[in-house]
C-alpha atoms as a PDB file:
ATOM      1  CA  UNK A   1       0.000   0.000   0.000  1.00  0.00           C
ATOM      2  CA  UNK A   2       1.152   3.480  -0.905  1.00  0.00           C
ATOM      3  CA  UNK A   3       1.826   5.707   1.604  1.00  0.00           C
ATOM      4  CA  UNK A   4       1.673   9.727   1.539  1.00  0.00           C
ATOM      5  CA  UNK A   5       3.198  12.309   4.146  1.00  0.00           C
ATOM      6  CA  UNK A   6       0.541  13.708   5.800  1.00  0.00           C
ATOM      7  CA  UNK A   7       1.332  17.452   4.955  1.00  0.00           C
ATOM      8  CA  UNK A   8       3.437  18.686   7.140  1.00  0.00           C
ATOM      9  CA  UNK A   9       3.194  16.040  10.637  1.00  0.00           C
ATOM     10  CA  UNK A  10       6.149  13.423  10.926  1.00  0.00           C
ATOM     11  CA  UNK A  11       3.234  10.599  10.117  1.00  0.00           C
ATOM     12  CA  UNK A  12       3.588   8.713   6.496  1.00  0.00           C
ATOM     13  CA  UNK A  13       0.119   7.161   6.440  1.00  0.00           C
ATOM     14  CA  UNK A  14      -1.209   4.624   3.811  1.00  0.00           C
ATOM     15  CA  UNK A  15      -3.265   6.600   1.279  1.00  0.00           C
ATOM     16  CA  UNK A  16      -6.318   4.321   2.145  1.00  0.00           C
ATOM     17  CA  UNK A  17      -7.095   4.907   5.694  1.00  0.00           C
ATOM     18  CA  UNK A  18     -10.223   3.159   7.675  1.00  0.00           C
ATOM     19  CA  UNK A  19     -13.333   5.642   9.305  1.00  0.00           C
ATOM     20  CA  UNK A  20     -14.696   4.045  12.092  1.00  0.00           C
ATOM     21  CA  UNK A  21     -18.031   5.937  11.872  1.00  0.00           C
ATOM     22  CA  UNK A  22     -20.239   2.742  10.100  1.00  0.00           C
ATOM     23  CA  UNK A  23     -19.189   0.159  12.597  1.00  0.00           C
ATOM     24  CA  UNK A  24     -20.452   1.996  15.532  1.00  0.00           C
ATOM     25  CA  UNK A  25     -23.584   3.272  13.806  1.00  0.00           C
ATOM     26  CA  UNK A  26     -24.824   1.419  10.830  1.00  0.00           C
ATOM     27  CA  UNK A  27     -27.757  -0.534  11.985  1.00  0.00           C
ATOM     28  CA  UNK A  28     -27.000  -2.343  15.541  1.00  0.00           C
ATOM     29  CA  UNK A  29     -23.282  -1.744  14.902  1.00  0.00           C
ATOM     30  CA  UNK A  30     -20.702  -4.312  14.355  1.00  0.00           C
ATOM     31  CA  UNK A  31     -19.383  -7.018  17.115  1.00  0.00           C
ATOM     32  CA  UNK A  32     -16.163  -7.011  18.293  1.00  0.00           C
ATOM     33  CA  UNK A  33     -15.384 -10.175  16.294  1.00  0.00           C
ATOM     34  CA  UNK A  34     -16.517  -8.513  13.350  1.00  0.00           C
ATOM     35  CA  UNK A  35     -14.325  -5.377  13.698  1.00  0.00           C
ATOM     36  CA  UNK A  36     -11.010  -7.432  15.183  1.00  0.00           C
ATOM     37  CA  UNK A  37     -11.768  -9.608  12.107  1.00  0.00           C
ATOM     38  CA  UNK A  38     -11.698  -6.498  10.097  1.00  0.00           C
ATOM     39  CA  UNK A  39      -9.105  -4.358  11.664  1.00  0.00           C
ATOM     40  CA  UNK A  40      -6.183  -6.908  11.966  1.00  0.00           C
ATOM     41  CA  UNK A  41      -6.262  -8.350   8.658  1.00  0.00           C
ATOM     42  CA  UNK A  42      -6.386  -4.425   7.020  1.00  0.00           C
ATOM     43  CA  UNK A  43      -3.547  -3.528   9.562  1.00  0.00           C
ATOM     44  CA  UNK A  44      -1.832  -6.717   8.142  1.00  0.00           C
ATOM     45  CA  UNK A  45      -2.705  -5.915   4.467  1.00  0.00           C
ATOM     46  CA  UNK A  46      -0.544  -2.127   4.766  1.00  0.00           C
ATOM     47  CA  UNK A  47      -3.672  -0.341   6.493  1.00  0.00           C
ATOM     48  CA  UNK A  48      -2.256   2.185   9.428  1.00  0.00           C
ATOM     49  CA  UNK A  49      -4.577   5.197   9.458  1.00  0.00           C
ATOM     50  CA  UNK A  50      -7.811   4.405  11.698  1.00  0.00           C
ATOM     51  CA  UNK A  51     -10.255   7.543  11.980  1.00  0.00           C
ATOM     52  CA  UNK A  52     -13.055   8.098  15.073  1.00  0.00           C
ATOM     53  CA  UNK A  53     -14.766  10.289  16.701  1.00  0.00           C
ATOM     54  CA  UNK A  54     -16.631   9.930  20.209  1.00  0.00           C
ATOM     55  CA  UNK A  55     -20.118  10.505  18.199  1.00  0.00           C
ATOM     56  CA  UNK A  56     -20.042   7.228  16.353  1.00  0.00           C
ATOM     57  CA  UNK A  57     -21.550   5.016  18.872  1.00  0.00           C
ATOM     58  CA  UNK A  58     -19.466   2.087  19.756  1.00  0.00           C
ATOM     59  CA  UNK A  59     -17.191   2.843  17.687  1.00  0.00           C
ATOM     60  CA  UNK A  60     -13.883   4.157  19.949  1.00  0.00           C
ATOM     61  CA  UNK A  61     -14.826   1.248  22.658  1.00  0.00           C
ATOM     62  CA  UNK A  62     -14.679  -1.484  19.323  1.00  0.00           C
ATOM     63  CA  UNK A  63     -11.590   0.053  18.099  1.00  0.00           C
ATOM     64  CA  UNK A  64      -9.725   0.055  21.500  1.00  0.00           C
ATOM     65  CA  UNK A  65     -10.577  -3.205  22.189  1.00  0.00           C
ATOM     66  CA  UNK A  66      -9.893  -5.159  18.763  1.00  0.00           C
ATOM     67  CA  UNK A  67      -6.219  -3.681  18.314  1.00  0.00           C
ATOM     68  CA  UNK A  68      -4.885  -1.558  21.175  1.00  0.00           C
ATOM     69  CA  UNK A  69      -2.603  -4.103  21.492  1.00  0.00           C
ATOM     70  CA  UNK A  70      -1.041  -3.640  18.150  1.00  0.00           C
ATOM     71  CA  UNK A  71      -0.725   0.630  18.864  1.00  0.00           C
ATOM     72  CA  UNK A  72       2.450   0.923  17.404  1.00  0.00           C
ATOM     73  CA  UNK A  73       0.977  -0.541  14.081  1.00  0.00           C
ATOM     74  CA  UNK A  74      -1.598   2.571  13.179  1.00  0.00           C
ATOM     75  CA  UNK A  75      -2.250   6.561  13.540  1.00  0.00           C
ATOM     76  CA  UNK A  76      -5.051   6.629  15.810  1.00  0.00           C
ATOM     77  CA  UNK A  77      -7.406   9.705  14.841  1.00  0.00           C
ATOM     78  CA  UNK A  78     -10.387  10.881  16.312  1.00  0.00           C
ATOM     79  CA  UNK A  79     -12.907  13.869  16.557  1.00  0.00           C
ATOM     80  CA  UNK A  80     -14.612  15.862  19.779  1.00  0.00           C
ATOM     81  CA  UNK A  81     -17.431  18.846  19.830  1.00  0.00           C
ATOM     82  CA  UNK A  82     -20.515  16.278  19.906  1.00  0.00           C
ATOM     83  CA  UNK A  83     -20.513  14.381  23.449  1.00  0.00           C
ATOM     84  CA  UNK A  84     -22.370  11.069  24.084  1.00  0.00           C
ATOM     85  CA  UNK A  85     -25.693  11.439  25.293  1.00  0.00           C
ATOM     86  CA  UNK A  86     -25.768  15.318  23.945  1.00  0.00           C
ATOM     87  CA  UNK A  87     -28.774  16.009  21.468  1.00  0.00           C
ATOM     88  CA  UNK A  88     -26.289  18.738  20.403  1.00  0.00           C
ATOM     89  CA  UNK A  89     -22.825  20.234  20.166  1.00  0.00           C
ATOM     90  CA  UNK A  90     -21.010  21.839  22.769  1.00  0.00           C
ATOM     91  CA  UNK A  91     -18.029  23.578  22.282  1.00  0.00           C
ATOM     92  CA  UNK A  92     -16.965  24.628  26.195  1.00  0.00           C
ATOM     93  CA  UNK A  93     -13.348  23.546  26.914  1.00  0.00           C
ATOM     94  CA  UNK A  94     -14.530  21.215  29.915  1.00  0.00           C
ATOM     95  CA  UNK A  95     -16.817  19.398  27.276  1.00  0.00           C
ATOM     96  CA  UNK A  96     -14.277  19.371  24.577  1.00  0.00           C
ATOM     97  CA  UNK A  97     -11.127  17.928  27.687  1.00  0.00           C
ATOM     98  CA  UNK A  98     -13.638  16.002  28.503  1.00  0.00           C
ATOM     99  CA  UNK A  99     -14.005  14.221  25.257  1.00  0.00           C
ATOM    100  CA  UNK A 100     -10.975  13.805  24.449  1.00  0.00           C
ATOM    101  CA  UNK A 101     -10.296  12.323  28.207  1.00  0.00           C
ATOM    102  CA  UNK A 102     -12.673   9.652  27.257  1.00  0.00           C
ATOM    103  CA  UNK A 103     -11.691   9.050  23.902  1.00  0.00           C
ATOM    104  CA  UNK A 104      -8.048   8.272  25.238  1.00  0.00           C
ATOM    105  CA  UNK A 105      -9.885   5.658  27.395  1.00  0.00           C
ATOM    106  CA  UNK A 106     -12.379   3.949  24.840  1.00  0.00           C
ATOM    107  CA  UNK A 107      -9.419   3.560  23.109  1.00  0.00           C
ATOM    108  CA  UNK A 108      -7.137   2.321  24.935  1.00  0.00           C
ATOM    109  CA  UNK A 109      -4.269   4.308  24.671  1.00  0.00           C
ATOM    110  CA  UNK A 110      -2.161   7.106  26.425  1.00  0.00           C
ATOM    111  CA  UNK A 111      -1.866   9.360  23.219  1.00  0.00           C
ATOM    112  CA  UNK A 112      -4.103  10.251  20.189  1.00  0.00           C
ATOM    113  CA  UNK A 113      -1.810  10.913  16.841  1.00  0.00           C
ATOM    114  CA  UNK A 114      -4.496  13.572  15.685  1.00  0.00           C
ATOM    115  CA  UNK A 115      -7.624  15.146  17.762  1.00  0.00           C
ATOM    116  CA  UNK A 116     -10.099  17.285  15.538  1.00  0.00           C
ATOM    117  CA  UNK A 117     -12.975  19.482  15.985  1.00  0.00           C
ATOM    118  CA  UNK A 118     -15.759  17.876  14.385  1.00  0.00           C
ATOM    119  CA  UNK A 119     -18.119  20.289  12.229  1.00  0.00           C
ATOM    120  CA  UNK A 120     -17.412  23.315  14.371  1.00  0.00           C
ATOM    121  CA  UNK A 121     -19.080  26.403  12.928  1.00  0.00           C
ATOM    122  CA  UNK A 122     -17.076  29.724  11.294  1.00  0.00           C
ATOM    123  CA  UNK A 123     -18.773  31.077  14.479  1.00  0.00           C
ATOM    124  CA  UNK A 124     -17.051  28.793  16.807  1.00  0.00           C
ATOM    125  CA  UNK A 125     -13.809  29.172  15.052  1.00  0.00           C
ATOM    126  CA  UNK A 126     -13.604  32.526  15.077  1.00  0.00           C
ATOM    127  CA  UNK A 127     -14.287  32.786  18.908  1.00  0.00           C
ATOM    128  CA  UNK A 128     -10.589  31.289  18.926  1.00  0.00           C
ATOM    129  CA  UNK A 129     -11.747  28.482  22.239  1.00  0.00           C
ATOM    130  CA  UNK A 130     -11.873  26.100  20.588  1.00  0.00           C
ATOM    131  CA  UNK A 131      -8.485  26.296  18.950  1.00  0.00           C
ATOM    132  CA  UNK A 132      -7.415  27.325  22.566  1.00  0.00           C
ATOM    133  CA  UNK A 133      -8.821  24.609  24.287  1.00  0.00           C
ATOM    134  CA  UNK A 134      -7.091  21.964  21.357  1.00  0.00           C
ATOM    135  CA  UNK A 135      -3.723  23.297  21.612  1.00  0.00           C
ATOM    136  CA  UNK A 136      -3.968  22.611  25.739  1.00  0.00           C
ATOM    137  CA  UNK A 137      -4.993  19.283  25.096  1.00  0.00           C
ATOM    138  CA  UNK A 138      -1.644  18.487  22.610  1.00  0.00           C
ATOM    139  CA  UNK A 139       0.256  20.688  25.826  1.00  0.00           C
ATOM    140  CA  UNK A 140      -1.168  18.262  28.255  1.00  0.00           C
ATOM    141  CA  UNK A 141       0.477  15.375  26.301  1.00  0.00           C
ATOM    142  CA  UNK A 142      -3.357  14.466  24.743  1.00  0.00           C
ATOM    143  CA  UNK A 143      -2.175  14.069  21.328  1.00  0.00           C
ATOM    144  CA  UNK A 144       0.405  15.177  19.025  1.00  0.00           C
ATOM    145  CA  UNK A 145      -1.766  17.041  16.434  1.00  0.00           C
ATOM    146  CA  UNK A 146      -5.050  19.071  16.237  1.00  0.00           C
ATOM    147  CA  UNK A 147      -6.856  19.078  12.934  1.00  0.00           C
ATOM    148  CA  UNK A 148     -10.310  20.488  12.115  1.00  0.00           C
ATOM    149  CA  UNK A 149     -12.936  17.937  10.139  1.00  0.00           C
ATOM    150  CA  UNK A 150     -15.717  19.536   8.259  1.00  0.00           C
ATOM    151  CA  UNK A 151     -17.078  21.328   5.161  1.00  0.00           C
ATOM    152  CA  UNK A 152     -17.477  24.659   3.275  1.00  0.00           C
ATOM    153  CA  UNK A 153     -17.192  28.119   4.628  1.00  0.00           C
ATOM    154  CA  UNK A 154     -16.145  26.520   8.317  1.00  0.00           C
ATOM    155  CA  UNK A 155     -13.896  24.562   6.698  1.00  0.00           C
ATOM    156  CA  UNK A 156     -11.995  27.509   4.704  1.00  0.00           C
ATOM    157  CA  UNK A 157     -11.830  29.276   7.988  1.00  0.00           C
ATOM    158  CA  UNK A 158     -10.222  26.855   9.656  1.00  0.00           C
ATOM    159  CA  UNK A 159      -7.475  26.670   7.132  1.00  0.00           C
ATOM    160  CA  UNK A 160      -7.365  30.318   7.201  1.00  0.00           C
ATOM    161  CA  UNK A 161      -6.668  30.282  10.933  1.00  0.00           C
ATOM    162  CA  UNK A 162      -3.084  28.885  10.516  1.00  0.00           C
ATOM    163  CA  UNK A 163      -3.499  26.948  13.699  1.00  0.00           C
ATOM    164  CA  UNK A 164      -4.319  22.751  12.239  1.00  0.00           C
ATOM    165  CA  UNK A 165      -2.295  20.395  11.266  1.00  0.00           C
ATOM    166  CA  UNK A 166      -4.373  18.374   9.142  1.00  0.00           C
ATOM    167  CA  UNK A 167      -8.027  19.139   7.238  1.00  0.00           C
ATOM    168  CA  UNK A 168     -10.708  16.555   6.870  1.00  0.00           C
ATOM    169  CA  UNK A 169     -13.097  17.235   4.769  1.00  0.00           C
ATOM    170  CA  UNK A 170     -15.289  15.614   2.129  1.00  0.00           C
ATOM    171  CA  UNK A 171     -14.057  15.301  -1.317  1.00  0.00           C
ATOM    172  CA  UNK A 172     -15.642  12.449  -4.192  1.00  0.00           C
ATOM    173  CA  UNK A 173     -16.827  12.976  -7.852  1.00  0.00           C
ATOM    174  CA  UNK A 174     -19.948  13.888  -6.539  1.00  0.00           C
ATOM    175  CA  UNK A 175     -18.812  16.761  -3.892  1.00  0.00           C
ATOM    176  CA  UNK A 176     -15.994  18.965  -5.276  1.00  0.00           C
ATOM    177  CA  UNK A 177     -16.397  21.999  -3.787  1.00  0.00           C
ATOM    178  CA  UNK A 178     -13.443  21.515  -1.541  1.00  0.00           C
ATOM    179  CA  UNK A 179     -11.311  21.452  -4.327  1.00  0.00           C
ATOM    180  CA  UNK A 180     -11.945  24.917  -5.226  1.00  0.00           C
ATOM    181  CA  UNK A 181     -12.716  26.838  -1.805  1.00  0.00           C
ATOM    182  CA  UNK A 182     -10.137  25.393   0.770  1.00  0.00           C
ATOM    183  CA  UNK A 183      -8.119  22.540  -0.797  1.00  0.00           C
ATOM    184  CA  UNK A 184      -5.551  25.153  -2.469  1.00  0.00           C
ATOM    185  CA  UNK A 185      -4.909  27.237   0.738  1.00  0.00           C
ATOM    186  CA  UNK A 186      -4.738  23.640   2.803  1.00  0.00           C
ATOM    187  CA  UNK A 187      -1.777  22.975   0.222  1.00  0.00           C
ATOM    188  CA  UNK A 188      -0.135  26.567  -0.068  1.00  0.00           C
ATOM    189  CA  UNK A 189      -0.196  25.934   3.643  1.00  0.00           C
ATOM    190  CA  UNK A 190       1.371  22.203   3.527  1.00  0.00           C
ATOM    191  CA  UNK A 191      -1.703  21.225   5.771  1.00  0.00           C
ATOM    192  CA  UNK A 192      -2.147  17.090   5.804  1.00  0.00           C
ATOM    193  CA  UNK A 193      -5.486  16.436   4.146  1.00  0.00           C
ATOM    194  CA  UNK A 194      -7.999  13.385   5.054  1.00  0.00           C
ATOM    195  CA  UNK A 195     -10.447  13.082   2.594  1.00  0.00           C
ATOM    196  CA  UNK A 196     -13.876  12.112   4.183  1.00  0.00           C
ATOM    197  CA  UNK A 197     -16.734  10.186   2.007  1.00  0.00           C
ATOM    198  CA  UNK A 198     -14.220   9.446  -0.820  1.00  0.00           C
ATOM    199  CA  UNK A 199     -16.997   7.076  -2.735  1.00  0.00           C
ATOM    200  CA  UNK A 200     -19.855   9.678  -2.462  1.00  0.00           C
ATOM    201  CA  UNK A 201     -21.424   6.824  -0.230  1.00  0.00           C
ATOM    202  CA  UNK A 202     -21.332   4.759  -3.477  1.00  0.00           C
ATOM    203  CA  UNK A 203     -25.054   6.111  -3.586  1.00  0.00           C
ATOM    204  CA  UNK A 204     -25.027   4.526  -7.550  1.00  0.00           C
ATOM    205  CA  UNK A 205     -24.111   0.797  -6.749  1.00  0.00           C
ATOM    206  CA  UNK A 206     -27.365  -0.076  -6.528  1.00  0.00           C
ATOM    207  CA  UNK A 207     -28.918   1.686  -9.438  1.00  0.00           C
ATOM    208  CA  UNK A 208     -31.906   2.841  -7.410  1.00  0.00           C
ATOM    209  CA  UNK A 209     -32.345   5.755  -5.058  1.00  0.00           C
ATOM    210  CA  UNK A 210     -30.731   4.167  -1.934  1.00  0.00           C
ATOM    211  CA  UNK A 211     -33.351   3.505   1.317  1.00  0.00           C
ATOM    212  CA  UNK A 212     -31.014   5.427   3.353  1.00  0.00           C
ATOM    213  CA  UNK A 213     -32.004   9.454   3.601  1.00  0.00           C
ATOM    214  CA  UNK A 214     -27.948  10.316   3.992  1.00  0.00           C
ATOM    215  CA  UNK A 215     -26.629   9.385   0.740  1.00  0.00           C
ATOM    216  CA  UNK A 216     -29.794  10.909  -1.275  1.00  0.00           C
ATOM    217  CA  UNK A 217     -28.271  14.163  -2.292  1.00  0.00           C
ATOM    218  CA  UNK A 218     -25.346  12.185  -3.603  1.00  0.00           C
ATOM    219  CA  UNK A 219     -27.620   9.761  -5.421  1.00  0.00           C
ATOM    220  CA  UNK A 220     -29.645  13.241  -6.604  1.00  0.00           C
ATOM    221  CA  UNK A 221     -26.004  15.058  -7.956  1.00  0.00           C
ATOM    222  CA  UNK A 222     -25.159  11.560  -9.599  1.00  0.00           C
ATOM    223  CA  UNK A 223     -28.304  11.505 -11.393  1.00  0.00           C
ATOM    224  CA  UNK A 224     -27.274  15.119 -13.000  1.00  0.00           C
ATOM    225  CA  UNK A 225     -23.799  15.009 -13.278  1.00  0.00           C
ATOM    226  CA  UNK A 226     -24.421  11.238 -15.400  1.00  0.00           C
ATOM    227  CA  UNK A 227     -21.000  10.493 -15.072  1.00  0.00           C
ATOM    228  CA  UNK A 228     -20.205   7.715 -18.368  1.00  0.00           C
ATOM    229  CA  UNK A 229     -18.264   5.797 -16.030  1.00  0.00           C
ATOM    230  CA  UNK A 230     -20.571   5.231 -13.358  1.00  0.00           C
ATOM    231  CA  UNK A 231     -22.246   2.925 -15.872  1.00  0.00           C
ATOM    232  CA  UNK A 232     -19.318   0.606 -15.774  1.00  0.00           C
ATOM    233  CA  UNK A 233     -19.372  -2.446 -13.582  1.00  0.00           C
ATOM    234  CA  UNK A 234     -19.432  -1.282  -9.699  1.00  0.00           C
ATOM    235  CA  UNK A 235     -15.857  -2.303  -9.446  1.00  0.00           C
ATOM    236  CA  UNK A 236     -14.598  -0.070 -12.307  1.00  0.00           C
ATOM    237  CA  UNK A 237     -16.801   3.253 -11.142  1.00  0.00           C
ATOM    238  CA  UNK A 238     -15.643   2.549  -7.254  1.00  0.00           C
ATOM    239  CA  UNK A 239     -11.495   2.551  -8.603  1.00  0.00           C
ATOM    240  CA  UNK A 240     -12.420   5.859 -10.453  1.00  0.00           C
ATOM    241  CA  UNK A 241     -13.970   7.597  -7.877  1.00  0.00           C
ATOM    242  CA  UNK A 242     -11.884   6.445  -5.345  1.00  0.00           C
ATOM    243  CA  UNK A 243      -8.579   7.542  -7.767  1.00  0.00           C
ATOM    244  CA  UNK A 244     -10.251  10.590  -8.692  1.00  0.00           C
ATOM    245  CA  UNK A 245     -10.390  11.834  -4.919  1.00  0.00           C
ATOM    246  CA  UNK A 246      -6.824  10.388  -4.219  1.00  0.00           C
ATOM    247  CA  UNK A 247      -5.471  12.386  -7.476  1.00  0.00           C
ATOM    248  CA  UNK A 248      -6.865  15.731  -5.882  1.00  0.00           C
ATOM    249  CA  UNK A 249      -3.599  18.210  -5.492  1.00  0.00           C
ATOM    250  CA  UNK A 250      -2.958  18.088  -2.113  1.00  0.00           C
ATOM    251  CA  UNK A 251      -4.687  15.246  -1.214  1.00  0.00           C
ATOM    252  CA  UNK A 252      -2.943  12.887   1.280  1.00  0.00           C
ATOM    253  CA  UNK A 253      -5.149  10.489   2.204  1.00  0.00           C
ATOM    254  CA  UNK A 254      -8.438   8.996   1.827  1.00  0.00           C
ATOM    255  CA  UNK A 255     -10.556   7.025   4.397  1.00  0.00           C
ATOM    256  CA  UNK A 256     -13.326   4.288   4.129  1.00  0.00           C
ATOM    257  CA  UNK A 257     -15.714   2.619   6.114  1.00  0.00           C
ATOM    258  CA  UNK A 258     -17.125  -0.860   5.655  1.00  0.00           C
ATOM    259  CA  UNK A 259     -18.729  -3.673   8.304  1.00  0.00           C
ATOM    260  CA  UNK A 260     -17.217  -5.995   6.294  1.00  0.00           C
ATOM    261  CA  UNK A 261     -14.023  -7.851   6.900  1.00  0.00           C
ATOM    262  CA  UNK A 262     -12.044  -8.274   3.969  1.00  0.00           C
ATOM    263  CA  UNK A 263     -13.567  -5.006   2.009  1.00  0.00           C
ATOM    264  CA  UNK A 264     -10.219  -2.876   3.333  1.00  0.00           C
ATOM    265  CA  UNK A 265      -8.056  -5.005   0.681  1.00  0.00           C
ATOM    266  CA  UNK A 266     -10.348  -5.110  -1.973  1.00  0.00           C
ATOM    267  CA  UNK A 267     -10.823  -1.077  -1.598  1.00  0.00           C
ATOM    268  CA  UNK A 268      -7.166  -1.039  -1.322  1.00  0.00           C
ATOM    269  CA  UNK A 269      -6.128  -3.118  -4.439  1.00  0.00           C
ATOM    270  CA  UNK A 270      -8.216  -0.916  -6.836  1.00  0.00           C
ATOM    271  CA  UNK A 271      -5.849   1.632  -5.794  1.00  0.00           C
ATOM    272  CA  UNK A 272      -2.795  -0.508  -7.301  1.00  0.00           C
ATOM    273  CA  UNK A 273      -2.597   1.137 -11.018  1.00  0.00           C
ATOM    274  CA  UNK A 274      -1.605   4.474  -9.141  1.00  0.00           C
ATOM    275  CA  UNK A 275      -3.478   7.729  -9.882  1.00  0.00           C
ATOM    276  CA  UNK A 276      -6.153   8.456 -12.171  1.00  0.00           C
ATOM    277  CA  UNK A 277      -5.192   9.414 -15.447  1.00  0.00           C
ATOM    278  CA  UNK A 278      -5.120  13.465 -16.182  1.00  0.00           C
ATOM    279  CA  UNK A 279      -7.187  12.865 -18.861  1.00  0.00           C
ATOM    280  CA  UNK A 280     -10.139  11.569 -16.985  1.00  0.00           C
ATOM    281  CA  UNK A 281      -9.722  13.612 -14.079  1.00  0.00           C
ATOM    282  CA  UNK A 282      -9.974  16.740 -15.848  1.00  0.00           C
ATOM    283  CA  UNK A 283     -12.629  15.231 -17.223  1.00  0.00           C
ATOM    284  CA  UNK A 284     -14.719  14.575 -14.039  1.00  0.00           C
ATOM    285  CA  UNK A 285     -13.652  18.493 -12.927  1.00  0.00           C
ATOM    286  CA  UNK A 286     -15.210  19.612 -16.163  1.00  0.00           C
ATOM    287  CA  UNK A 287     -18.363  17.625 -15.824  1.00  0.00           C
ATOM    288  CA  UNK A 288     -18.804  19.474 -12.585  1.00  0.00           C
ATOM    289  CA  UNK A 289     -18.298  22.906 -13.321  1.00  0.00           C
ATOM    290  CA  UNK A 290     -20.765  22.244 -16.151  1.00  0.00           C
ATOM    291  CA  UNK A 291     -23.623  21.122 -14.092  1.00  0.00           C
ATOM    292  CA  UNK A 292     -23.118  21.531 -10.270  1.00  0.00           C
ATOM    293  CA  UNK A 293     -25.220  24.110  -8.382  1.00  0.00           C
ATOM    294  CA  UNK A 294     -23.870  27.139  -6.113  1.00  0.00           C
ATOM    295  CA  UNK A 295     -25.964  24.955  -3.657  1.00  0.00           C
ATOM    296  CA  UNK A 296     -24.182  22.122  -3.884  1.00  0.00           C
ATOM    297  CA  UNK A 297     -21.914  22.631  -1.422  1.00  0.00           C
ATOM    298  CA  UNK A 298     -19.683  19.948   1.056  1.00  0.00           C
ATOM    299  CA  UNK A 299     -21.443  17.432   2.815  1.00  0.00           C
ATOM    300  CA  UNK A 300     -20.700  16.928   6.255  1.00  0.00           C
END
């Protein structure tokens, strides 16, 4: 598996990284067979980027206790800003120490590689706590990075605060607008960048408007952007779109979830012919500027 510097941290992560969002809240969630299953043989595949966030359910608690015992294996990443048991945000410091307290536990270790906000508003951001309250977590030994994770205007003016090490945000042939608004100042600015939903959800696999109400606005873009290659088989369109993201300048990484173990390597060996070709990436960018909607902005 290839592996990328994340901008400008000492950490040389595999360009396919794992999200841990789906097995802590798809359905009932996975069971800790499933995800040890999953998580050791990626890890032994050339996986070693593994992305949380206290929100997702079970998922921190899973991750700790399937392979804390291989730490030295994987960059542990995770998120704080949205508490368990909170109907809402909440941005205080205590809340936001708090999380990340908690998230060292679930997880089983003493030391998070990378500890984002997770969809903070421009509001928030601008207040400068936040930042504050993440740079006295790395201080206090916490972790050894602070990134922010989310979309659009929040997102730019994160980048624009000069204070992250890394941006996640969502980037996939059907949500580009990253690549325009704060993708170039992330790389002027040698931030590491974690692309989130890389496969647009894979909302066309199917052929049918998926059950699930998340990945409809995907499906909806999908339907107008027509993309020839999406009529391909499903493993074909998936190696596009996941090369397409993964050829983005500036892009370092790009992470997946699945409940399925096994799914890691077959994500990963799409990614074996290298980078898209500039002819059909400039294609997909064209396609988009030709038919996407001031309204269609990043998906969180």
């Amino acid at each position: 598996m290839e592996t990328r510097r994340l901008g400008k941290t000492d950490m040389e992560v595999s360009i396919l990284g794992f999200g841990g969002a789906e097995i802590g809240l798809e359905g009932p969630g996975a069971s800790l067979a499933t995800v040890t299953r999953l998580l050791n043989s990626a890890l032994d595949e050339g996986l070693n980027l593994i992305d949380t966030g206290e929100c997702y359910g079970s998922s921190e608690e899973l991750i700790g206790q399937a392979v804390s015992g291989r730490r030295q294996d994987y960059f542990l990443f995770t998120k704080c800003g949205h508490p368990d048991g909170m109907p809402r945000e909440d941005w205080r410091p205590d809340s936001l120490l708090g999380s990340i307290q908690r998230s060292l536990l679930r997880l089983r270790t003493d030391c998070l590689d990378l500890v984002q906000l997770h969809t903070c508003s421009e509001d928030e951001l601008r207040k400068g706590t936040v930042i504050d309250t993440l740079q006295r977590a790395r201080e206090r030994g916490y972790c050894r990075y602070i990134g922010y994770s989310g979309d659009s205007r929040a997102a730019w003016c994160a980048v624009q605060s000069q204070a992250f090490d890394c941006l996640q945000i969502s980037i996939s042939i059907a949500d580009q607008e990253a690549l325009d608004l704060a993708l170039p100042l992330a790389h002027e600015q040698h931030l590491g960048v974690i692309a989130k939903r890389p496969l647009a959800n894979a909302a066309w696999r199917t052929g049918r408007k998926p059950a699930n109400s998340y990945h409809h606005t995907y499906w909806d873009r999908l339907q107008r952007l027509d993309y020839p290659f999406i009529k391909d088989s499903l493993e074909t369109s998936i190696s596009t779109a996941l090369q397409f993201t993964l050829s983005a300048p500036g892009v370092h990484t790009a992470i997946v979830g699945t409940l399925t173990p096994g799914r890691w390597k077959q994500n990963a060996t799409l990614l074996e012919d290298g980078p898209l070709p500039s002819l059909k990436f400039h294609a997909i960018r064209r396609r988009w500027r030709e038919v996407a909607e001031t309204s269609w902005i990043g998906q969180t």
